[in-house]
PDB file of N, CA and C in Angstrom:
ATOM      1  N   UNK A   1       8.950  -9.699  -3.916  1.00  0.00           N
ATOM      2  CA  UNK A   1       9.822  -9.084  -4.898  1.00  0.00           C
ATOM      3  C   UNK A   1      11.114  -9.877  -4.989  1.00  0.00           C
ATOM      4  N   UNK A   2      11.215 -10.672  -5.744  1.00  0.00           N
ATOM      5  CA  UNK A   2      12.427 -11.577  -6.074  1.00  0.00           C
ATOM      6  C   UNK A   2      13.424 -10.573  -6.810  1.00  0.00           C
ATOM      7  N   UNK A   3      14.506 -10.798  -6.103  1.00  0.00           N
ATOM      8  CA  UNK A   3      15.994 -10.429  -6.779  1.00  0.00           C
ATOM      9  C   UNK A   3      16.253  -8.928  -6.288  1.00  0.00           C
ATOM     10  N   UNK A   4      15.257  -8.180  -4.937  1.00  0.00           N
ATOM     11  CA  UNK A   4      15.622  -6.861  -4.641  1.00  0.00           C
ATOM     12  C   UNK A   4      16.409  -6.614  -4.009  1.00  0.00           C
ATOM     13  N   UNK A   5      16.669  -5.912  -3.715  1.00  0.00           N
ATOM     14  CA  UNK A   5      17.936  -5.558  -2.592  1.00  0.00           C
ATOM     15  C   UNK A   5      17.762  -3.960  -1.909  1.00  0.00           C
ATOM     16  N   UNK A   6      17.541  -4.126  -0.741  1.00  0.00           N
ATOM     17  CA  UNK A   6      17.672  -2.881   0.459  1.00  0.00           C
ATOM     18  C   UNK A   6      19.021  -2.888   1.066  1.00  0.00           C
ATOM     19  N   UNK A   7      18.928  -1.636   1.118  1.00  0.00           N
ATOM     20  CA  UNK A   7      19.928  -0.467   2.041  1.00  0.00           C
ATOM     21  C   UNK A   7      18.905   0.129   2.837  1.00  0.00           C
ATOM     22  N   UNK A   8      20.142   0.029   4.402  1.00  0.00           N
ATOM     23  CA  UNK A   8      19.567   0.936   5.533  1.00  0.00           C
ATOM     24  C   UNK A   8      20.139   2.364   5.532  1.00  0.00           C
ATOM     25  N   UNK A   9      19.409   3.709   5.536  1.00  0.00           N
ATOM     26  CA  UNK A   9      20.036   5.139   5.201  1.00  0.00           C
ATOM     27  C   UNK A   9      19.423   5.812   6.521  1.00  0.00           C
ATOM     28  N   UNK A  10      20.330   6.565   7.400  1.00  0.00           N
ATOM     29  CA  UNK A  10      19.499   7.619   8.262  1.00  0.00           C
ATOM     30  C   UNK A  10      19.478   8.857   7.364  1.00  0.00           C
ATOM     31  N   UNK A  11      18.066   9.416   7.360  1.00  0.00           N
ATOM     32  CA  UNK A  11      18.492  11.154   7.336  1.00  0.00           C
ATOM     33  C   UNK A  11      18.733  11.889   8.176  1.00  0.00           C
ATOM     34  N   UNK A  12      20.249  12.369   7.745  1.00  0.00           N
ATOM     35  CA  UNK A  12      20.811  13.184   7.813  1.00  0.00           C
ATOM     36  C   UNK A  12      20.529  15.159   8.261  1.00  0.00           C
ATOM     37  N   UNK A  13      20.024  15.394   6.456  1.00  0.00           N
ATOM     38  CA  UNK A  13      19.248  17.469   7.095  1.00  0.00           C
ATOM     39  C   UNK A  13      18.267  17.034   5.721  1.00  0.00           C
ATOM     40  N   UNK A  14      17.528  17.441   5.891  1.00  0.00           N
ATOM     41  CA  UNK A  14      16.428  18.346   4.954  1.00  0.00           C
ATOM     42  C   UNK A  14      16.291  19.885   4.602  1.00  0.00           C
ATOM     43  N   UNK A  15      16.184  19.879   2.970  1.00  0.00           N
ATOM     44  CA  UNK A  15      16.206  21.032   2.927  1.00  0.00           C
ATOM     45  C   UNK A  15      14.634  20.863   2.228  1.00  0.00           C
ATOM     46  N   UNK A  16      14.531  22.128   1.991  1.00  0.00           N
ATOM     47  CA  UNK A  16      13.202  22.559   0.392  1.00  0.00           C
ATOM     48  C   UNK A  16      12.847  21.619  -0.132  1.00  0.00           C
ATOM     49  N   UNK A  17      13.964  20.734  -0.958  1.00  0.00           N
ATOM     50  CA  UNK A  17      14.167  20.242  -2.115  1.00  0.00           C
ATOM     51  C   UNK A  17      14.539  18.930  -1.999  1.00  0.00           C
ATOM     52  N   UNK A  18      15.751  19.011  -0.838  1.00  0.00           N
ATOM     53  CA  UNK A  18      16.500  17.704  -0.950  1.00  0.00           C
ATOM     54  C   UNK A  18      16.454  17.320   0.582  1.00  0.00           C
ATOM     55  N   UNK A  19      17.089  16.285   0.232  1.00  0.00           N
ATOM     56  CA  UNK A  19      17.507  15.455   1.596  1.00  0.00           C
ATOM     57  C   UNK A  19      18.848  14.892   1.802  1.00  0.00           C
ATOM     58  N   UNK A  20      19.819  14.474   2.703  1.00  0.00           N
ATOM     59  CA  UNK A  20      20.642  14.181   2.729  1.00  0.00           C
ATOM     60  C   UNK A  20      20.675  12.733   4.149  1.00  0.00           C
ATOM     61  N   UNK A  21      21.306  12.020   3.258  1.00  0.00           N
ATOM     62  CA  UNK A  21      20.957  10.575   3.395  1.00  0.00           C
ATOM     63  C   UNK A  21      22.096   9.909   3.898  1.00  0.00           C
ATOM     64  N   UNK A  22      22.785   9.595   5.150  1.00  0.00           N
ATOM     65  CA  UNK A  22      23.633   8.645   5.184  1.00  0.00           C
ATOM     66  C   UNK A  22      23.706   6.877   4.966  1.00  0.00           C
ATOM     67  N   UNK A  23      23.984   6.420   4.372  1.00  0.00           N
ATOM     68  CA  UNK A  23      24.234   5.280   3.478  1.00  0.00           C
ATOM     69  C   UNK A  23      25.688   4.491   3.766  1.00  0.00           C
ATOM     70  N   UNK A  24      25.832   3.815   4.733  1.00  0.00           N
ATOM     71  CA  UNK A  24      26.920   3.267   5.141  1.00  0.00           C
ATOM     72  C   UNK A  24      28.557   3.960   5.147  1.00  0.00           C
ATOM     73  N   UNK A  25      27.889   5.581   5.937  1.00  0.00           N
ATOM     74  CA  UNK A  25      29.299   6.369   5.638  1.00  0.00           C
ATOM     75  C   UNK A  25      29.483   7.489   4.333  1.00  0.00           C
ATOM     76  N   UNK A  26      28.338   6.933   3.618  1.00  0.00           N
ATOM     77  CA  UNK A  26      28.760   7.520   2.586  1.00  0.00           C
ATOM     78  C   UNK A  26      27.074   8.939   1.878  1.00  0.00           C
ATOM     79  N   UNK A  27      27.298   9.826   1.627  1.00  0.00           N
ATOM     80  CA  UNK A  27      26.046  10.567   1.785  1.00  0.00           C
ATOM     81  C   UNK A  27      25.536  10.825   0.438  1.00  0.00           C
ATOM     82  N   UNK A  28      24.398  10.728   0.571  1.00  0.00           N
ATOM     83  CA  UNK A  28      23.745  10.413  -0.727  1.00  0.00           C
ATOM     84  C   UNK A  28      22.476  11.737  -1.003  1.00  0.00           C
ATOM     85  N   UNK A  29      22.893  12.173  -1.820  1.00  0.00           N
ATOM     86  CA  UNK A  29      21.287  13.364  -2.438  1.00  0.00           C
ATOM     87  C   UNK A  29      20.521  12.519  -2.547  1.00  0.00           C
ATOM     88  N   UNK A  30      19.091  13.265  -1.925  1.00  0.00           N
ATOM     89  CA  UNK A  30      18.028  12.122  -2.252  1.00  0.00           C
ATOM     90  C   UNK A  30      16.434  13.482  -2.562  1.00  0.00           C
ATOM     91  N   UNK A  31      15.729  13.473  -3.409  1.00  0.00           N
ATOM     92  CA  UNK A  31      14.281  14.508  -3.588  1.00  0.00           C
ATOM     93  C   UNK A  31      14.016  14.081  -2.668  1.00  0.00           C
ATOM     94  N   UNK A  32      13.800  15.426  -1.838  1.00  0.00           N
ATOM     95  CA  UNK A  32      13.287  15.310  -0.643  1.00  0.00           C
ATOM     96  C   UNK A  32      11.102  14.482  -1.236  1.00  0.00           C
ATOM     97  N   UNK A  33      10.649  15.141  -1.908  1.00  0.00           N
ATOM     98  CA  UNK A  33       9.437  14.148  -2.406  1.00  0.00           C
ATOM     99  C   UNK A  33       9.609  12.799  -2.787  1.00  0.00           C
ATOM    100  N   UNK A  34      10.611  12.415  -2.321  1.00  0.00           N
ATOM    101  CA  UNK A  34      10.729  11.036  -2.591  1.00  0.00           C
ATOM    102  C   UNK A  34      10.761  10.073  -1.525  1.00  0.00           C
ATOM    103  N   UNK A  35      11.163  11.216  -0.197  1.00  0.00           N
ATOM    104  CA  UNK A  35      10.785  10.727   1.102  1.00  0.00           C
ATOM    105  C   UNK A  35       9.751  10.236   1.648  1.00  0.00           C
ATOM    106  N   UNK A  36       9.582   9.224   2.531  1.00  0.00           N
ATOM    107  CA  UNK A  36       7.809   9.034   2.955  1.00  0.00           C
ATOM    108  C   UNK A  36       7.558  10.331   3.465  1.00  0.00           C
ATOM    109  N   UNK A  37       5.978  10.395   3.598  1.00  0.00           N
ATOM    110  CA  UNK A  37       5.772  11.753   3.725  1.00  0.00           C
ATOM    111  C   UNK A  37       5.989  12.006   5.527  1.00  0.00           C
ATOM    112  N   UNK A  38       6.055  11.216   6.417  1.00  0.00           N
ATOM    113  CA  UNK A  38       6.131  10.903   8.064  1.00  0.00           C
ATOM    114  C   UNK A  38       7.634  11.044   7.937  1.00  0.00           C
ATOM    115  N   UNK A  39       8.508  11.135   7.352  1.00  0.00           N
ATOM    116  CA  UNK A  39       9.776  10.891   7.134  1.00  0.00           C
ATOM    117  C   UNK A  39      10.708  12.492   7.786  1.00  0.00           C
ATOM    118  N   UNK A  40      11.838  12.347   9.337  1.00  0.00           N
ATOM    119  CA  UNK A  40      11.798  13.421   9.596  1.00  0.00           C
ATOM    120  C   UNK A  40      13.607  13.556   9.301  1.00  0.00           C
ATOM    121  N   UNK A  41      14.347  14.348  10.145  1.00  0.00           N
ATOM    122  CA  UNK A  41      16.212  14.559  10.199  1.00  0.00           C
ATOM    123  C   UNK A  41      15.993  12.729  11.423  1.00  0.00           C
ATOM    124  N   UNK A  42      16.762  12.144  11.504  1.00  0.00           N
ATOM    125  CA  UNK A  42      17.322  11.463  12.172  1.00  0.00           C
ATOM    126  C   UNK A  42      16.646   9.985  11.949  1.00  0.00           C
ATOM    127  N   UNK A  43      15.518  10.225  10.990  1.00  0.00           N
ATOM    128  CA  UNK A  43      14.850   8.505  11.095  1.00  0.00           C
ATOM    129  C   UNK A  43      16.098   7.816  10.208  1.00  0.00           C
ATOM    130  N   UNK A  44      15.205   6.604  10.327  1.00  0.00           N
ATOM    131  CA  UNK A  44      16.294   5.144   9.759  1.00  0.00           C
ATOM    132  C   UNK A  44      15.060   5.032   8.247  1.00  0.00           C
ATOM    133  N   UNK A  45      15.703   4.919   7.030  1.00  0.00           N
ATOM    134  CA  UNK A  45      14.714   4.944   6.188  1.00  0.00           C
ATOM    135  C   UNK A  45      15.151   3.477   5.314  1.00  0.00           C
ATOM    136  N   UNK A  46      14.538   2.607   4.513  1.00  0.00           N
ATOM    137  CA  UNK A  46      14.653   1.695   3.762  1.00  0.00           C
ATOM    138  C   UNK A  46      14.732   2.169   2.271  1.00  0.00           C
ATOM    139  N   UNK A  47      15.984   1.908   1.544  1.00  0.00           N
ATOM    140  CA  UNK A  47      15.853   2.210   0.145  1.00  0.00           C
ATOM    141  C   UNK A  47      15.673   0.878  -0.304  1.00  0.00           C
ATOM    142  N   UNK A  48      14.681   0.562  -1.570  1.00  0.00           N
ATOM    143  CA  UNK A  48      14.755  -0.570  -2.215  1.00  0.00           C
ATOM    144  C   UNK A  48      15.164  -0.586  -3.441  1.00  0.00           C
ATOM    145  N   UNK A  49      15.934  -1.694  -4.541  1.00  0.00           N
ATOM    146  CA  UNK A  49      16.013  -1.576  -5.786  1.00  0.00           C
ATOM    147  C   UNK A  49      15.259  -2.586  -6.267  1.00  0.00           C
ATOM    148  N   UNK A  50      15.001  -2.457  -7.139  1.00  0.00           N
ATOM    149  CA  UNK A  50      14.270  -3.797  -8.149  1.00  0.00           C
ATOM    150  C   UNK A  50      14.088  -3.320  -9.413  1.00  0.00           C
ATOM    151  N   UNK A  51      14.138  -4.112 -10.356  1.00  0.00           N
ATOM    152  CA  UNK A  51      14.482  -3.907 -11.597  1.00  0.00           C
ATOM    153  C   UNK A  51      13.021  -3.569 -12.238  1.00  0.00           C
ATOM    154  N   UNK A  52      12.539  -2.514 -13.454  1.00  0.00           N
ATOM    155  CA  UNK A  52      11.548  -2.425 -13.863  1.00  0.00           C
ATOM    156  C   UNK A  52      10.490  -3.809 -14.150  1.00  0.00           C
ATOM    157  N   UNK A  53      11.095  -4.723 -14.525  1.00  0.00           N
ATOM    158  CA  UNK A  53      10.615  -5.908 -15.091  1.00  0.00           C
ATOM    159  C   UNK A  53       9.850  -6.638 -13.501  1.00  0.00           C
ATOM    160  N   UNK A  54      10.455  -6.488 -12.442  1.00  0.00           N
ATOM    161  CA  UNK A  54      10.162  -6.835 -11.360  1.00  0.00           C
ATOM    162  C   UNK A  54       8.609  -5.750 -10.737  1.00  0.00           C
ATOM    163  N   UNK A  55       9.239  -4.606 -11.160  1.00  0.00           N
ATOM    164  CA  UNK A  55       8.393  -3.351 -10.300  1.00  0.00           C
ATOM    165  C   UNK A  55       7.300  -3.657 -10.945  1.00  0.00           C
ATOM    166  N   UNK A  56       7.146  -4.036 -12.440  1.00  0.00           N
ATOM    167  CA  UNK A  56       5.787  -3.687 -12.940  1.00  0.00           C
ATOM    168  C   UNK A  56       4.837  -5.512 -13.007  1.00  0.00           C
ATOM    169  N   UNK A  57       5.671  -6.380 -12.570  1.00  0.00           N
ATOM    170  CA  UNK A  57       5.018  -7.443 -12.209  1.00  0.00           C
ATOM    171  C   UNK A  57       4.203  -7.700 -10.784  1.00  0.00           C
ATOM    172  N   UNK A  58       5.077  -6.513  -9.971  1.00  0.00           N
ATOM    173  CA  UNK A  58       4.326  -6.558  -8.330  1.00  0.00           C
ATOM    174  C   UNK A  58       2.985  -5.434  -8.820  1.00  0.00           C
ATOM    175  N   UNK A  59       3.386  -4.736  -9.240  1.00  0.00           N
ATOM    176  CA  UNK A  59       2.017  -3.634  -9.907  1.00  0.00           C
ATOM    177  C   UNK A  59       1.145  -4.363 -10.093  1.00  0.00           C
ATOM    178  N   UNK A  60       1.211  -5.187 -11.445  1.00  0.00           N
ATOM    179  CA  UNK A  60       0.076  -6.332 -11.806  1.00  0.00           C
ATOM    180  C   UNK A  60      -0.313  -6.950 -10.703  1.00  0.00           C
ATOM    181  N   UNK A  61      -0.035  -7.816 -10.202  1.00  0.00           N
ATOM    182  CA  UNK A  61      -0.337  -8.634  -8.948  1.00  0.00           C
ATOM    183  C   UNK A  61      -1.154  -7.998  -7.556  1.00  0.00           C
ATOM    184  N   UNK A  62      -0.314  -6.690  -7.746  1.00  0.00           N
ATOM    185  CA  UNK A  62      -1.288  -6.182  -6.512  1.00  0.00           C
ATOM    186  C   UNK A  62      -2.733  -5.433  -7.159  1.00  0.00           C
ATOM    187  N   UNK A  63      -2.949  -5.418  -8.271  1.00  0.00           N
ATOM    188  CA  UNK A  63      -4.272  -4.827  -8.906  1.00  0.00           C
ATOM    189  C   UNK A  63      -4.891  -5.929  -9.207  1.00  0.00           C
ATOM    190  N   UNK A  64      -4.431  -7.209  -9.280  1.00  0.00           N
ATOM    191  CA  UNK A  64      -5.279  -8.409  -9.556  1.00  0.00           C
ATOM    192  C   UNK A  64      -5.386  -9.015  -8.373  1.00  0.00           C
ATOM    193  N   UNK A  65      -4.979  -8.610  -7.340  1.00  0.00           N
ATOM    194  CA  UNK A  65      -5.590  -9.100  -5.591  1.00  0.00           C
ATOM    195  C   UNK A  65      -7.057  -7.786  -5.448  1.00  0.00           C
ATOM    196  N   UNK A  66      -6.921  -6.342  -5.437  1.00  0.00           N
ATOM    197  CA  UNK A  66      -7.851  -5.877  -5.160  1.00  0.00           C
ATOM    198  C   UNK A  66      -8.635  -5.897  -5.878  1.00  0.00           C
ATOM    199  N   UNK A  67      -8.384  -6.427  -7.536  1.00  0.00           N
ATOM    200  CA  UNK A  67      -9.842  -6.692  -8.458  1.00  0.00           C
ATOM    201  C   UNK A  67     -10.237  -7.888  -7.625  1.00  0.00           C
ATOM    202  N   UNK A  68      -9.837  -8.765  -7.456  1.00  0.00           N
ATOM    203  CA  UNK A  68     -10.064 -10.189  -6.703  1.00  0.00           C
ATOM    204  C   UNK A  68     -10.807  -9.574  -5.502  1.00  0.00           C
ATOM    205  N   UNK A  69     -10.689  -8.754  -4.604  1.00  0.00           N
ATOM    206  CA  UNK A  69     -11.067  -8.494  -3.346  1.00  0.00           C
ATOM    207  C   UNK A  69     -12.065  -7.564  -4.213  1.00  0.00           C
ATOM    208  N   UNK A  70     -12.639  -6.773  -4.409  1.00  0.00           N
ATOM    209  CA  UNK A  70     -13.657  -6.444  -4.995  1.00  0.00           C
ATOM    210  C   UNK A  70     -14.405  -6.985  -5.836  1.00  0.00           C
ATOM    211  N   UNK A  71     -14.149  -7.959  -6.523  1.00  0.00           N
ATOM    212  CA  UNK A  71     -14.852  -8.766  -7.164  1.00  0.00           C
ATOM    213  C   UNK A  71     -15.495 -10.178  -6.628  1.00  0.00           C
ATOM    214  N   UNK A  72     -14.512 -10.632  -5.513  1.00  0.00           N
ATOM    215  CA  UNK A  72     -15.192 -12.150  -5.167  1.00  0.00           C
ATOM    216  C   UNK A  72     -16.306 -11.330  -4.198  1.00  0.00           C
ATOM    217  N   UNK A  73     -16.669 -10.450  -3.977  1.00  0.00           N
ATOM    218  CA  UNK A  73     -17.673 -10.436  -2.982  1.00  0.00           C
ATOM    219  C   UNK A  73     -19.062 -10.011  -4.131  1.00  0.00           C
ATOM    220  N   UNK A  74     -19.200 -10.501  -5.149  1.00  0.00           N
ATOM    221  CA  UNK A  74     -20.112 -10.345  -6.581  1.00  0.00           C
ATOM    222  C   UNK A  74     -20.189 -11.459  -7.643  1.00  0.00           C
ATOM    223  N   UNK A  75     -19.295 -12.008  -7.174  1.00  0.00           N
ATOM    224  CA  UNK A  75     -19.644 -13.999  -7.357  1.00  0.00           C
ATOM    225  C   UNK A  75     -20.583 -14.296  -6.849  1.00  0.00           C
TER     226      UNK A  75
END
């Protein structure tokens, strides 16, 4: 993924709904369904950004490795 950029966030509390995310000091709302689902209060979590144009080129690429991996074994 060229041009992304991560942040390291601990969580913070979980509720229902949400999550609360520390982010270099600074606390961030986060959907709690947006969490990995193993994701508990105190882990270290990775946020990534990347731009749509980026997100939907790794999409492509990774569906044209498992057509590739399902397909070269039918060559």
């Amino acid at each position: 993924m060229d041009g992304s950029k991560e942040l390291t966030a601990v969580i913070r509390h979980v509720t229902s709904d949400r999550a609360l995310l520390d982010l270099n000091g600074q606390t961030v709302s986060w959907p709690r369904e947006a969490l990995p689902d193993d994701a508990h209060e105190g882990d270290t979590v990775q946020l990534r950004m990347v731009s749509a144009k980026a997100a939907e080129q790794d999409r492509q690429e990774l569906a044209r490795a498992i057509l590739s991996e399902i397909l070269g074994g039918r060559q």
